[in-house]
C-alpha atoms as a PDB file:
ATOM      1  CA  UNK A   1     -14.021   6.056  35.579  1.00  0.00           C
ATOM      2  CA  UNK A   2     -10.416   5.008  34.842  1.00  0.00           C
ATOM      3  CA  UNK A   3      -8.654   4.673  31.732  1.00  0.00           C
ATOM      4  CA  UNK A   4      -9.634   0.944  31.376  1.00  0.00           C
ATOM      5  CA  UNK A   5     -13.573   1.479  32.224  1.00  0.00           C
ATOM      6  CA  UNK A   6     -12.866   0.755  35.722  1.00  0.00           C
ATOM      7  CA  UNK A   7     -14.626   2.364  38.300  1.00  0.00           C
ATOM      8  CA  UNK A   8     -13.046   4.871  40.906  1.00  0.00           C
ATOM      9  CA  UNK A   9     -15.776   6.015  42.733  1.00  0.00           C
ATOM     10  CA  UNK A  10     -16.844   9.604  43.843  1.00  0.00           C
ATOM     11  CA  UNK A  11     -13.370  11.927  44.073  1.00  0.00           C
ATOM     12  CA  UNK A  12     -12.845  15.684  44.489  1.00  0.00           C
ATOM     13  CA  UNK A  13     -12.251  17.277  41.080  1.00  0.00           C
ATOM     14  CA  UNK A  14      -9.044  18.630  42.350  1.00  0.00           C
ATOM     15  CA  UNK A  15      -8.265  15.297  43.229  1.00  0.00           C
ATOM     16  CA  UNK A  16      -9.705  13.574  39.583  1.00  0.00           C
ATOM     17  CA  UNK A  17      -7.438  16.031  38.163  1.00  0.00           C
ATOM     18  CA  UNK A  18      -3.976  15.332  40.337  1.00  0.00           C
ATOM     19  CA  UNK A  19      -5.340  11.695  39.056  1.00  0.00           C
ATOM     20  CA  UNK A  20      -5.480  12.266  35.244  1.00  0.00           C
ATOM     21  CA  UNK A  21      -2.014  14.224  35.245  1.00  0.00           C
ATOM     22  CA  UNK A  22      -0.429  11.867  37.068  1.00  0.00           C
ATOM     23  CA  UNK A  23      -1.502   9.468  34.157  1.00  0.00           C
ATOM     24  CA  UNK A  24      -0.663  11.700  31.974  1.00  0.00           C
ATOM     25  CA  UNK A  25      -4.119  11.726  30.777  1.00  0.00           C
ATOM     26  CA  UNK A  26      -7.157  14.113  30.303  1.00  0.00           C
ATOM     27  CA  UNK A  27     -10.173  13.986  32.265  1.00  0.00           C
ATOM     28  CA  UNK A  28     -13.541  13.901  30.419  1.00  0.00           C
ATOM     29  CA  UNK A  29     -16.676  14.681  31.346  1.00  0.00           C
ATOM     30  CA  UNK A  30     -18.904  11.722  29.543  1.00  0.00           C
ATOM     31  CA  UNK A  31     -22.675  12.639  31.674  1.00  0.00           C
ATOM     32  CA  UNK A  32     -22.310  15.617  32.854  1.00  0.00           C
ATOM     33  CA  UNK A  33     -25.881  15.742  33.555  1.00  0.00           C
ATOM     34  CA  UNK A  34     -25.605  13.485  36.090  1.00  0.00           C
ATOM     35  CA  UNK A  35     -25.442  13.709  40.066  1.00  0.00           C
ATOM     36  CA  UNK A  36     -22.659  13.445  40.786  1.00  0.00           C
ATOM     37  CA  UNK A  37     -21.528  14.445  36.991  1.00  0.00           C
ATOM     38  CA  UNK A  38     -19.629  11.339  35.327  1.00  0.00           C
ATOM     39  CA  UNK A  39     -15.930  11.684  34.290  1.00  0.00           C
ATOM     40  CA  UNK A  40     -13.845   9.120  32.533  1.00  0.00           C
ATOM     41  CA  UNK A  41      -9.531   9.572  32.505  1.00  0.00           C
ATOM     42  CA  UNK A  42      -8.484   9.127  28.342  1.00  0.00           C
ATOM     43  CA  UNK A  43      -6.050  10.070  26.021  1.00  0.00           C
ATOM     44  CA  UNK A  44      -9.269  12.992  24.528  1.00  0.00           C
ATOM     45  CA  UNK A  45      -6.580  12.797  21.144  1.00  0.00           C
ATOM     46  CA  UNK A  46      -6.590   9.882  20.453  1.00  0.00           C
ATOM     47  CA  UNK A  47     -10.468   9.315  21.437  1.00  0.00           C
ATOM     48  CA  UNK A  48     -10.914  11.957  18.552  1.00  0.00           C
ATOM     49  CA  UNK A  49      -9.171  10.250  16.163  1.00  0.00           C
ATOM     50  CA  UNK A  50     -10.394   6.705  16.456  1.00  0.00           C
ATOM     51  CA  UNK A  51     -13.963   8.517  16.804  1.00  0.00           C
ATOM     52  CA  UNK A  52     -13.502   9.995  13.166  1.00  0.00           C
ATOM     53  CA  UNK A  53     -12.200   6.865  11.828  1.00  0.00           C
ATOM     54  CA  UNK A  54     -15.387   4.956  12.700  1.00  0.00           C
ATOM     55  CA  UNK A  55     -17.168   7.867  10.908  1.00  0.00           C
ATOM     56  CA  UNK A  56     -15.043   7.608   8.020  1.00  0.00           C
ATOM     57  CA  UNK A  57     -15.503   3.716   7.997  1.00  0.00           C
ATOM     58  CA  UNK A  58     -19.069   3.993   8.268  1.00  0.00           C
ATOM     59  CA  UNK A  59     -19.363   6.689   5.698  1.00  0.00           C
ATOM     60  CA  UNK A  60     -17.561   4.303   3.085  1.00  0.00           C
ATOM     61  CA  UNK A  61     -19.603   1.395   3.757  1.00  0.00           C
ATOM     62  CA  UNK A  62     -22.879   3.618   3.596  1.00  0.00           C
ATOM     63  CA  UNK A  63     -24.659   2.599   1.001  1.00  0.00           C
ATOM     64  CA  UNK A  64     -26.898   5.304  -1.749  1.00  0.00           C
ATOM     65  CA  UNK A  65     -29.734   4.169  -2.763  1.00  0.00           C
ATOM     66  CA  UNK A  66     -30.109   5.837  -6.472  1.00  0.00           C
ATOM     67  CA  UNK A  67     -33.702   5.671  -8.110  1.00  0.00           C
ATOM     68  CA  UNK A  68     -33.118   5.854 -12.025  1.00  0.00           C
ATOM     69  CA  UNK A  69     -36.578   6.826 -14.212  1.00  0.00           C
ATOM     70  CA  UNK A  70     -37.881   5.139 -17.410  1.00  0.00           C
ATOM     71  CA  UNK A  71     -40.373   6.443 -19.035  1.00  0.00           C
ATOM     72  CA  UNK A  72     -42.169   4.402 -21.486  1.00  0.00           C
ATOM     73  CA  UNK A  73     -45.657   5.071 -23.710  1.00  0.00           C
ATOM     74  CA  UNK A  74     -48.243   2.535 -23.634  1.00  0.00           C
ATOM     75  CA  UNK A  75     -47.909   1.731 -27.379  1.00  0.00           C
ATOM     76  CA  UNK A  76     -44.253   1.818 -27.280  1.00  0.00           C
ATOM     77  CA  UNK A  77     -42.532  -0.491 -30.820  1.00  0.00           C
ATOM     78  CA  UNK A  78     -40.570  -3.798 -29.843  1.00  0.00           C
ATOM     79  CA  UNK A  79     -37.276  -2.140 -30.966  1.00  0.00           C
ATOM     80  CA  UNK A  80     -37.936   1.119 -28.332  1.00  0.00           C
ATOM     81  CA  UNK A  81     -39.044  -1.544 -25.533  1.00  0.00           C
ATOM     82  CA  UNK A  82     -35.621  -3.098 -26.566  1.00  0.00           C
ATOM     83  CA  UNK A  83     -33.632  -0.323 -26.034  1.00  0.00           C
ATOM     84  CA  UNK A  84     -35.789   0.908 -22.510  1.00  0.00           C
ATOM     85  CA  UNK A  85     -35.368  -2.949 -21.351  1.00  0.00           C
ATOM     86  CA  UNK A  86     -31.331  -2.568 -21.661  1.00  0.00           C
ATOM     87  CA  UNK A  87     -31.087   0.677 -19.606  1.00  0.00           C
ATOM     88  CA  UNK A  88     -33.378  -0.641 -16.887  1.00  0.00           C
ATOM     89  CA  UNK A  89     -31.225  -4.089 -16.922  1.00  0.00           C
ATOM     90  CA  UNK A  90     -27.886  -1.754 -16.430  1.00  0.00           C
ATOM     91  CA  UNK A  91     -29.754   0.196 -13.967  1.00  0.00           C
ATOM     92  CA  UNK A  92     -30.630  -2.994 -11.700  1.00  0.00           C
ATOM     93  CA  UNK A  93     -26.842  -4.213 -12.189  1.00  0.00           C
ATOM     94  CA  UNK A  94     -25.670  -1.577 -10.970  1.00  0.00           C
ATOM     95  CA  UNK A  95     -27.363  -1.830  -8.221  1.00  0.00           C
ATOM     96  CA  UNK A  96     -30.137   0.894  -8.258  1.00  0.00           C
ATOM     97  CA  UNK A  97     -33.653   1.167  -8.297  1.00  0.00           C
ATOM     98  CA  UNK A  98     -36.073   1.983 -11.495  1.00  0.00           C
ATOM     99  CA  UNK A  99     -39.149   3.370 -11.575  1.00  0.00           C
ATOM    100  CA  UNK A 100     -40.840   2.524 -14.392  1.00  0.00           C
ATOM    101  CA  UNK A 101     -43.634   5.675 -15.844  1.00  0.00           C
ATOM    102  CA  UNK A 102     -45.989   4.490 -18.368  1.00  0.00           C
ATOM    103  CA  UNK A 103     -47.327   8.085 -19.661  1.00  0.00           C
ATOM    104  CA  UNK A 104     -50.825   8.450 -21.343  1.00  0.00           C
ATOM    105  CA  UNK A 105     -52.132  10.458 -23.901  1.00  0.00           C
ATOM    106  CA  UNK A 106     -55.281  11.558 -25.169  1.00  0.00           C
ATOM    107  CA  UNK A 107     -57.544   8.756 -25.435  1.00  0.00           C
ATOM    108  CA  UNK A 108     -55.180   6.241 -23.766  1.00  0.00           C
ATOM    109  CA  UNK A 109     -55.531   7.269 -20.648  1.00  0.00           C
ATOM    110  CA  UNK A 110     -59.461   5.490 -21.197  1.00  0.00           C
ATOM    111  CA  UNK A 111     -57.353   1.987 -20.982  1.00  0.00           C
ATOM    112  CA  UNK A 112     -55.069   1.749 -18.563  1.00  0.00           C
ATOM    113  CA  UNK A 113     -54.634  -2.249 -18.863  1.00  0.00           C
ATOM    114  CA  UNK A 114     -52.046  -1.422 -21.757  1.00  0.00           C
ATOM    115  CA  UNK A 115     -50.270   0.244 -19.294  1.00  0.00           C
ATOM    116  CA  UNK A 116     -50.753  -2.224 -16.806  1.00  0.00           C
ATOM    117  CA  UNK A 117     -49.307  -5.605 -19.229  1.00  0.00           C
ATOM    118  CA  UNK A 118     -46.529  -3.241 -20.306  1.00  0.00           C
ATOM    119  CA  UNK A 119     -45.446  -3.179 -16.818  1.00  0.00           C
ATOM    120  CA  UNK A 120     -46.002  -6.972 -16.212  1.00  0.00           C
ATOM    121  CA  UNK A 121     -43.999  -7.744 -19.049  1.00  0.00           C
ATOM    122  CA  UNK A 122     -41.115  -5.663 -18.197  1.00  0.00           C
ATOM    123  CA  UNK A 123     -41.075  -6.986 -14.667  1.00  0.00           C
ATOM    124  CA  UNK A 124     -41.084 -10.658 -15.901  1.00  0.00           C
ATOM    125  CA  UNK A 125     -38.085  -9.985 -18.558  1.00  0.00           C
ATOM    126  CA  UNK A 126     -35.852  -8.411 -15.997  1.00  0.00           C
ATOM    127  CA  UNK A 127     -36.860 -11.050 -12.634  1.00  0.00           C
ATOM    128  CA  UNK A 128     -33.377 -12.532 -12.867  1.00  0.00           C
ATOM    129  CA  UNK A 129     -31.818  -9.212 -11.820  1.00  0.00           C
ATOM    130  CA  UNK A 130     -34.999  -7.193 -10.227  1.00  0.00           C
ATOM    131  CA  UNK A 131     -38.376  -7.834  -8.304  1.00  0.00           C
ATOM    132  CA  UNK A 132     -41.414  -5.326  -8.136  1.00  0.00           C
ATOM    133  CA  UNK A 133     -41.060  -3.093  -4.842  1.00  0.00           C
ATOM    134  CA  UNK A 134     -44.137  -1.172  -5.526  1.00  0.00           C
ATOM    135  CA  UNK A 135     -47.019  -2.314  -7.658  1.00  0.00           C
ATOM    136  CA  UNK A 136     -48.706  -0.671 -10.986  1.00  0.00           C
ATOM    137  CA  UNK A 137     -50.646   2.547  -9.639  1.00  0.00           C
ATOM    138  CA  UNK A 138     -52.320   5.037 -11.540  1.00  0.00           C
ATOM    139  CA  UNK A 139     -51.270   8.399 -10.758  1.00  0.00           C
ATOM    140  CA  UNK A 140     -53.053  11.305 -13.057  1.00  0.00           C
ATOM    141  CA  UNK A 141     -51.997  10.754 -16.780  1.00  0.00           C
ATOM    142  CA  UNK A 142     -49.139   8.800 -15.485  1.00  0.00           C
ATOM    143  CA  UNK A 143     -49.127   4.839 -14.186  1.00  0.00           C
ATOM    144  CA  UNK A 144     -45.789   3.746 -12.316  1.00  0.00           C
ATOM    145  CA  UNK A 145     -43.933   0.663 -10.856  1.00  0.00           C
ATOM    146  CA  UNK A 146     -40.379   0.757  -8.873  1.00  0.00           C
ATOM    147  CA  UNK A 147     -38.237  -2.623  -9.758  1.00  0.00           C
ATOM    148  CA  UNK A 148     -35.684  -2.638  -6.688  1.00  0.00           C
ATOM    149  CA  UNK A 149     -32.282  -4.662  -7.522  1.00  0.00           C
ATOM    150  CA  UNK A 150     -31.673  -8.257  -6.430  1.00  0.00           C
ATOM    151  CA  UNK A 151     -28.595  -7.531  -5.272  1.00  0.00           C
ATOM    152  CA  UNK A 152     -27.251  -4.344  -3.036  1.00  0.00           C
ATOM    153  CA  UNK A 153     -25.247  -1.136  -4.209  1.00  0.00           C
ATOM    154  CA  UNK A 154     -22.292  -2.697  -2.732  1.00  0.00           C
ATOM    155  CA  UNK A 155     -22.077  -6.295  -3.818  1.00  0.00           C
ATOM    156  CA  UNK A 156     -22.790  -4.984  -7.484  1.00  0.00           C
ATOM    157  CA  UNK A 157     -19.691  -1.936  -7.347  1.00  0.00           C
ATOM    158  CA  UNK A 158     -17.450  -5.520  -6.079  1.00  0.00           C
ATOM    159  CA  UNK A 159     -18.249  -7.506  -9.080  1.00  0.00           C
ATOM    160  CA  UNK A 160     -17.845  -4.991 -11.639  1.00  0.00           C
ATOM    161  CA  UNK A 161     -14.595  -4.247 -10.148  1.00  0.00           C
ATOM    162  CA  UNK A 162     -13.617  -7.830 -10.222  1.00  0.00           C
ATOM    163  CA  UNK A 163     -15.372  -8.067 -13.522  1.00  0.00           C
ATOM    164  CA  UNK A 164     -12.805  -4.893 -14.976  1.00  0.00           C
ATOM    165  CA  UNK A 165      -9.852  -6.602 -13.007  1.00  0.00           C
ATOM    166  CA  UNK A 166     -10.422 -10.045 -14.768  1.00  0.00           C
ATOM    167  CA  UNK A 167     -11.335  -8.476 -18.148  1.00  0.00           C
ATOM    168  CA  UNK A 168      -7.621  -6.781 -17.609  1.00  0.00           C
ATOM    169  CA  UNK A 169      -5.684  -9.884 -16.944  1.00  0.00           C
ATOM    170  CA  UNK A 170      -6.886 -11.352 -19.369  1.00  0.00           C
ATOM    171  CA  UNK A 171      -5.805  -8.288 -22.246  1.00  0.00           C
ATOM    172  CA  UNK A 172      -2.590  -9.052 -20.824  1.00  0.00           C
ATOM    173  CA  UNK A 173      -2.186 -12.691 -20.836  1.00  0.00           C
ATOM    174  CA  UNK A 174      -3.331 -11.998 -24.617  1.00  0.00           C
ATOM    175  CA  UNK A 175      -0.688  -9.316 -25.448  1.00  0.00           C
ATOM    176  CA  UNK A 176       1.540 -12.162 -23.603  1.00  0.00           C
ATOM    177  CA  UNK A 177       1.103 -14.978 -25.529  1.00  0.00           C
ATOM    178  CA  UNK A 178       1.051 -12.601 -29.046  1.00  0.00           C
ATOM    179  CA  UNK A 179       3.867 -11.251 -27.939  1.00  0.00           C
ATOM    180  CA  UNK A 180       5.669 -14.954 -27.640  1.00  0.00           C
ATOM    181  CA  UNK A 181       4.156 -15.898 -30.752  1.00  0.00           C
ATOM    182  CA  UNK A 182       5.597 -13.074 -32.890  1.00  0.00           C
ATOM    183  CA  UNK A 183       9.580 -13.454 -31.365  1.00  0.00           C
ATOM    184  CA  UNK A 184       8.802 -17.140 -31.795  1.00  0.00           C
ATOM    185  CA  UNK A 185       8.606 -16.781 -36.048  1.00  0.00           C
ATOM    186  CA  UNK A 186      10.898 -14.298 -36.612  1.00  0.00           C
ATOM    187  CA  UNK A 187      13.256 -15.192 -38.861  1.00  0.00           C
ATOM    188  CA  UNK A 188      17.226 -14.750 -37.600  1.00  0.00           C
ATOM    189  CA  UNK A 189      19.005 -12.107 -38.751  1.00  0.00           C
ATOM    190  CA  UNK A 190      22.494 -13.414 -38.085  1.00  0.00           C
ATOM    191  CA  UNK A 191      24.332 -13.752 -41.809  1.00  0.00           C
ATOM    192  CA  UNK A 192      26.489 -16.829 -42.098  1.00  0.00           C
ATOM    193  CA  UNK A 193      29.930 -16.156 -42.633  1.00  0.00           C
ATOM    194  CA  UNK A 194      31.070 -16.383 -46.899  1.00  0.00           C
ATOM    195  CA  UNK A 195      33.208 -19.207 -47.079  1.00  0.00           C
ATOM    196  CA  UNK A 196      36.502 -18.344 -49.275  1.00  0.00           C
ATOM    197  CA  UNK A 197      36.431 -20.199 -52.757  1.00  0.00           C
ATOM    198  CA  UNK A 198      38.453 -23.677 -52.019  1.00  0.00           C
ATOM    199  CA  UNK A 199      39.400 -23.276 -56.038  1.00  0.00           C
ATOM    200  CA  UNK A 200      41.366 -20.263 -55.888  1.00  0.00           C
ATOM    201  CA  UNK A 201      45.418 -20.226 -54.175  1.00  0.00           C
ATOM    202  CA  UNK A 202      45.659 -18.847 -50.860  1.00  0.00           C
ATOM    203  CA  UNK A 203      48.987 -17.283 -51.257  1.00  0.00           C
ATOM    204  CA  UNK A 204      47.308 -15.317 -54.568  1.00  0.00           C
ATOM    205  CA  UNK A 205      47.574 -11.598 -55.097  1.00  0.00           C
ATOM    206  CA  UNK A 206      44.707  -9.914 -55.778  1.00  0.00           C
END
């Protein structure tokens, strides 16, 4: 194959590789499984290096998908669910998943419909920013749910970026505008010149 994808046919290698110098080229083998085995006259250097930029490219766009744990008890007080509730929202903003544990004890583990409603509930107070991947399932002592994130790992990095650039231009357009405000008010420090005393001679020695 030529440099352009073109085809050249079947040529002696002696006579691929008069071909590839004369282009100042290198000549590749691409199949060389096949019969005839397949070559292909590039620039192999720069074929490296455009080869690792698409890695690097893809690497960077890759996303990581993070699965943050809550664990809760069945009885858990409003103020605890409170606090669990904020994490899990900051989890799902972020863009990760949460898998919710509800851990029994004892005698609990005889009702697992508290467990059950506590996971309901949860799921319904964070629905704006989360749905339920994986349903309620009992699992030993333990009963879990995964919440997956409305929004990808990507799209939610981008708006807390713009979110921290905003939040900054606005600090500054504040500092600004008290900044103009205090050189506004002060007072002038330039002292008016003492006028001499119209009663007394000019031509006076003192």
């Amino acid at each position: 194959m030529g440099p352009n994808g073109e085809t050249v046919g079947i040529v002696p290698t002696d006579q691929a590789l008069k071909l590839a110098q004369e282009a100042d080229l290198d000549l590749v083998e691409i199949a060389p499984m096949g019969k005839p085995p397949v070559c292909k006259l590039m620039d192999y250097g720069k074929f490296k290096y455009e080869n690792a930029q698409k890695a690097r490219e893809a690497r960077r766009n890759q996303t990581n998908v993070i699965i943050k744990e809550m664990k809760l008890r069945p009885k858990i007080d409003a103020h605890d669910y409170e606090t669990k509730k904020g994490h899990v929202v900051r989890f799902l903003k972020a863009g990760d998943k949460v898998k919710i544990t509800i851990m029994f004890r004892g005698r609990e583990q005889h009702r697992p419909e508290l467990g059950y409603r506590l996971l309901q509930k949860l799921a319904e107070d964070v629905t704006e920013l989360g749905f339920v991947e994986s349903n309620p399932k009992q699992d030993g002592r333990n009963m879990t749910m995964v919440i997956g994130p409305h929004k990808k790992k990507a799209e939610a990095k981008a708006e807390v970026k713009a979110a921290k650039v905003e939040a900054a231009a606005e600090r500054a357009a504040e500092q600004a505008a008290e900044h103009a405000e205090r050189t506004s008010v002060q007072p002038s420090t330039t002292k008016k010149a003492k006028r001499a005393n119209e009663a007394l001679d000019p031509d006076i020695d003192l």
